[in-house]
C-alpha atoms as a PDB file:
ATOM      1  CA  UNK A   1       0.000   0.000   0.000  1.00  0.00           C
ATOM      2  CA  UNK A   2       2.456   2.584   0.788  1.00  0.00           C
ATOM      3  CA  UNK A   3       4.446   1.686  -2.801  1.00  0.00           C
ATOM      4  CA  UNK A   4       1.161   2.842  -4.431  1.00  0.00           C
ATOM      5  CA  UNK A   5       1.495   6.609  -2.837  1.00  0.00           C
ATOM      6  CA  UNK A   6       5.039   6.615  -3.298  1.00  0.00           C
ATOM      7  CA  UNK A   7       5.159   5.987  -6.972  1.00  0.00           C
ATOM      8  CA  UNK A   8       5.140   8.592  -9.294  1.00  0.00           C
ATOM      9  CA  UNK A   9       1.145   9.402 -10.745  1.00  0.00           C
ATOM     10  CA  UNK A  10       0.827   8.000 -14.482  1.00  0.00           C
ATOM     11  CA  UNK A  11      -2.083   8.957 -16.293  1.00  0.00           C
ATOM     12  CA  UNK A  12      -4.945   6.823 -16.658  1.00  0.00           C
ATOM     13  CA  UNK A  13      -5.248   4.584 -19.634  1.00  0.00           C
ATOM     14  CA  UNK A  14      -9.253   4.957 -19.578  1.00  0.00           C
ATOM     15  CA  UNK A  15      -9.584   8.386 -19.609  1.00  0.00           C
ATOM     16  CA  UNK A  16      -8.111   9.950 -22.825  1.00  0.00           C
ATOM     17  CA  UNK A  17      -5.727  12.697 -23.191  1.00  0.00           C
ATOM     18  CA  UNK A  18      -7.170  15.971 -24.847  1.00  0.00           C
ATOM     19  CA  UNK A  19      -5.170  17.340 -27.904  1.00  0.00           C
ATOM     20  CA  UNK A  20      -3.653  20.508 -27.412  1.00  0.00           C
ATOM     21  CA  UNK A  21      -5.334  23.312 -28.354  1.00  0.00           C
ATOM     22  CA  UNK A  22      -5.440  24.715 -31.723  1.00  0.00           C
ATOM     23  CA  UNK A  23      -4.137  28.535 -32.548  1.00  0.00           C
ATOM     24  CA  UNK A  24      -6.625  30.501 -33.578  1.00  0.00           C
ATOM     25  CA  UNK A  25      -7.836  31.758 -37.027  1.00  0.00           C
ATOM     26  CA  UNK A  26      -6.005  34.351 -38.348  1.00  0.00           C
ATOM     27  CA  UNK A  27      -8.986  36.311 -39.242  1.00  0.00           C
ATOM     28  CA  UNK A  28     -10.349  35.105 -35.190  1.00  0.00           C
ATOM     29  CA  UNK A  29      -9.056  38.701 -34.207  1.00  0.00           C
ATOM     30  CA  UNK A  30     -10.191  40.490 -37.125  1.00  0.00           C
ATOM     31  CA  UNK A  31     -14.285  39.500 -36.413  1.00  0.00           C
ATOM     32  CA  UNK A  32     -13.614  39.922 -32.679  1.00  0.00           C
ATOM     33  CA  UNK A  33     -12.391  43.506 -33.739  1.00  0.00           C
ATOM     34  CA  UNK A  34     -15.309  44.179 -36.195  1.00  0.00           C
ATOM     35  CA  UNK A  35     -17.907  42.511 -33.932  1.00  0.00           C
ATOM     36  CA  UNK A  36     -16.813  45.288 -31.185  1.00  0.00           C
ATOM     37  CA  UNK A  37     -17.083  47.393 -33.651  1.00  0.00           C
ATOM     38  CA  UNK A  38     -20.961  46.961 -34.607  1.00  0.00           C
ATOM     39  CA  UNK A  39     -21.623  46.751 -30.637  1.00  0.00           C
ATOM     40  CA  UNK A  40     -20.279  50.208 -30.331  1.00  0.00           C
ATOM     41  CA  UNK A  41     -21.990  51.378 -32.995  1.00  0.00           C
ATOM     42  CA  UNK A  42     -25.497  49.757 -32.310  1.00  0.00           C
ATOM     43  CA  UNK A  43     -24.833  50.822 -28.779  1.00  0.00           C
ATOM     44  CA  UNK A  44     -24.438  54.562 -29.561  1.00  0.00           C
ATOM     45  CA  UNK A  45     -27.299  54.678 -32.113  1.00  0.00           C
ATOM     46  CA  UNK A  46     -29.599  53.482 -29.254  1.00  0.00           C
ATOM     47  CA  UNK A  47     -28.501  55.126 -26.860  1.00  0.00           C
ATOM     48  CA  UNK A  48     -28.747  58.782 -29.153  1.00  0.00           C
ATOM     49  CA  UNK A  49     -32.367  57.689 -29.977  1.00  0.00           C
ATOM     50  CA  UNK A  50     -32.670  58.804 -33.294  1.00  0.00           C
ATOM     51  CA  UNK A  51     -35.915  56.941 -33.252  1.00  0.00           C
ATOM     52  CA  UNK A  52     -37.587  59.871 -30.876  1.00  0.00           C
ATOM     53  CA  UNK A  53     -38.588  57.477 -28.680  1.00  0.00           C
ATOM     54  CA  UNK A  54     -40.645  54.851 -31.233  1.00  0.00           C
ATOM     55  CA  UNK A  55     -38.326  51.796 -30.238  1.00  0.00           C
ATOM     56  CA  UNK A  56     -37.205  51.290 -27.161  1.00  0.00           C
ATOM     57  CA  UNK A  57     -37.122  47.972 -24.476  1.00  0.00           C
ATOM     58  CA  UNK A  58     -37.961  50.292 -21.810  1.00  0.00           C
ATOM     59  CA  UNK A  59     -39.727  53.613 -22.187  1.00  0.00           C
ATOM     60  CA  UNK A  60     -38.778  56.115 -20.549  1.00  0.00           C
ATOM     61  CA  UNK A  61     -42.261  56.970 -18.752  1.00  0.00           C
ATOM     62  CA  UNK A  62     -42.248  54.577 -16.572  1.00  0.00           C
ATOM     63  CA  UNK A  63     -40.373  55.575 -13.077  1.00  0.00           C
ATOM     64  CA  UNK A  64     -37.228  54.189 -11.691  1.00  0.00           C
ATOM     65  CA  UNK A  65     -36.907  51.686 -14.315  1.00  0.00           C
ATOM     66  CA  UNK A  66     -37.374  54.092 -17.579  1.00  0.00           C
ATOM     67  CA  UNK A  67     -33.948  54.789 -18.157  1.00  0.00           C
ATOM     68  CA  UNK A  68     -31.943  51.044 -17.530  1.00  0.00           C
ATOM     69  CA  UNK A  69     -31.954  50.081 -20.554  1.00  0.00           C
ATOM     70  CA  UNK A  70     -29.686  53.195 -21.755  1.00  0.00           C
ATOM     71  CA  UNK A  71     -27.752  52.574 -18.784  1.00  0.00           C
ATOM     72  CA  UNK A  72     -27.412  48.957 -20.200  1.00  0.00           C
ATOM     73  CA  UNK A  73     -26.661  49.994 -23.367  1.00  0.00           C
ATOM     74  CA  UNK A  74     -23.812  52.719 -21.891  1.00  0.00           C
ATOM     75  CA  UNK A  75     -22.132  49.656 -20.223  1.00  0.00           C
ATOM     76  CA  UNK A  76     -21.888  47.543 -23.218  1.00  0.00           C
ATOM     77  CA  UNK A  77     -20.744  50.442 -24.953  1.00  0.00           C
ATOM     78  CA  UNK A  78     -17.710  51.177 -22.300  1.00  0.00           C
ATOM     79  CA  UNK A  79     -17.474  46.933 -22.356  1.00  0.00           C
ATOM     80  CA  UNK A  80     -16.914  46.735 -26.186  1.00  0.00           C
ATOM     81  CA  UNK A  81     -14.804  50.221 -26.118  1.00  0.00           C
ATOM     82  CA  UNK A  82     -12.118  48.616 -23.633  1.00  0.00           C
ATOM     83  CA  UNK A  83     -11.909  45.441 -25.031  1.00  0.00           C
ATOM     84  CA  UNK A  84     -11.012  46.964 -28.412  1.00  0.00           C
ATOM     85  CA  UNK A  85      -8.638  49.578 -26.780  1.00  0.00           C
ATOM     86  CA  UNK A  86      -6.930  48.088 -23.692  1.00  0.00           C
ATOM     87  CA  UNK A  87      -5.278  50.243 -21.680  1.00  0.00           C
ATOM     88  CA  UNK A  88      -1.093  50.156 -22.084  1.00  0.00           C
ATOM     89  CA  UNK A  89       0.526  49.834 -18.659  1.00  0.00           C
ATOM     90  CA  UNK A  90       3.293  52.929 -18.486  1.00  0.00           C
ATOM     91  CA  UNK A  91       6.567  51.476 -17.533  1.00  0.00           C
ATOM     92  CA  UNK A  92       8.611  52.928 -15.175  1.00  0.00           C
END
């Protein structure tokens, strides 16, 4: 028994090894980038309401709640708008 917890581990024959991953696509970055893209975009259309209020998830009317879904909209905006420009750390 103690040889057992001695010995060094060896993986299992049953359970099979998973291949390493794969790079990604070239053009992987390129949609990311142009996906982020269309959710700023989208984001700042909706948000500027060029619609005068025709569509809209939440109207504005109704209190307390009126205005989340702008707010919603703001945060994927700032989401999207840092994930396409990080911040650079300034060395010393």
């Amino acid at each position: 028994m103690n040889s057992l917890m001695n010995s060094p581990r060896q993986p299992s024959p049953l359970i099979p090894r998973t291949p390493p991953a794969e790079p990604r696509a070239a053009g992987a970055s390129r949609l990311r980038r142009i996906g982020l893209m269309a959710l700023i975009g989208l984001g700042v259309l909706y948000v500027l309401n060029p619609g005068a209020g025709l569509f809209e998830l939440l109207p504005d009317n109704f209190p307390l709640v009126g205005n989340i879904d702008e707010a919603g909209a703001t945060a994927l905006v700032i989401w999207a708008w840092r994930r396409l420009f990080p911040r650079r750390q300034s060395g010393p």
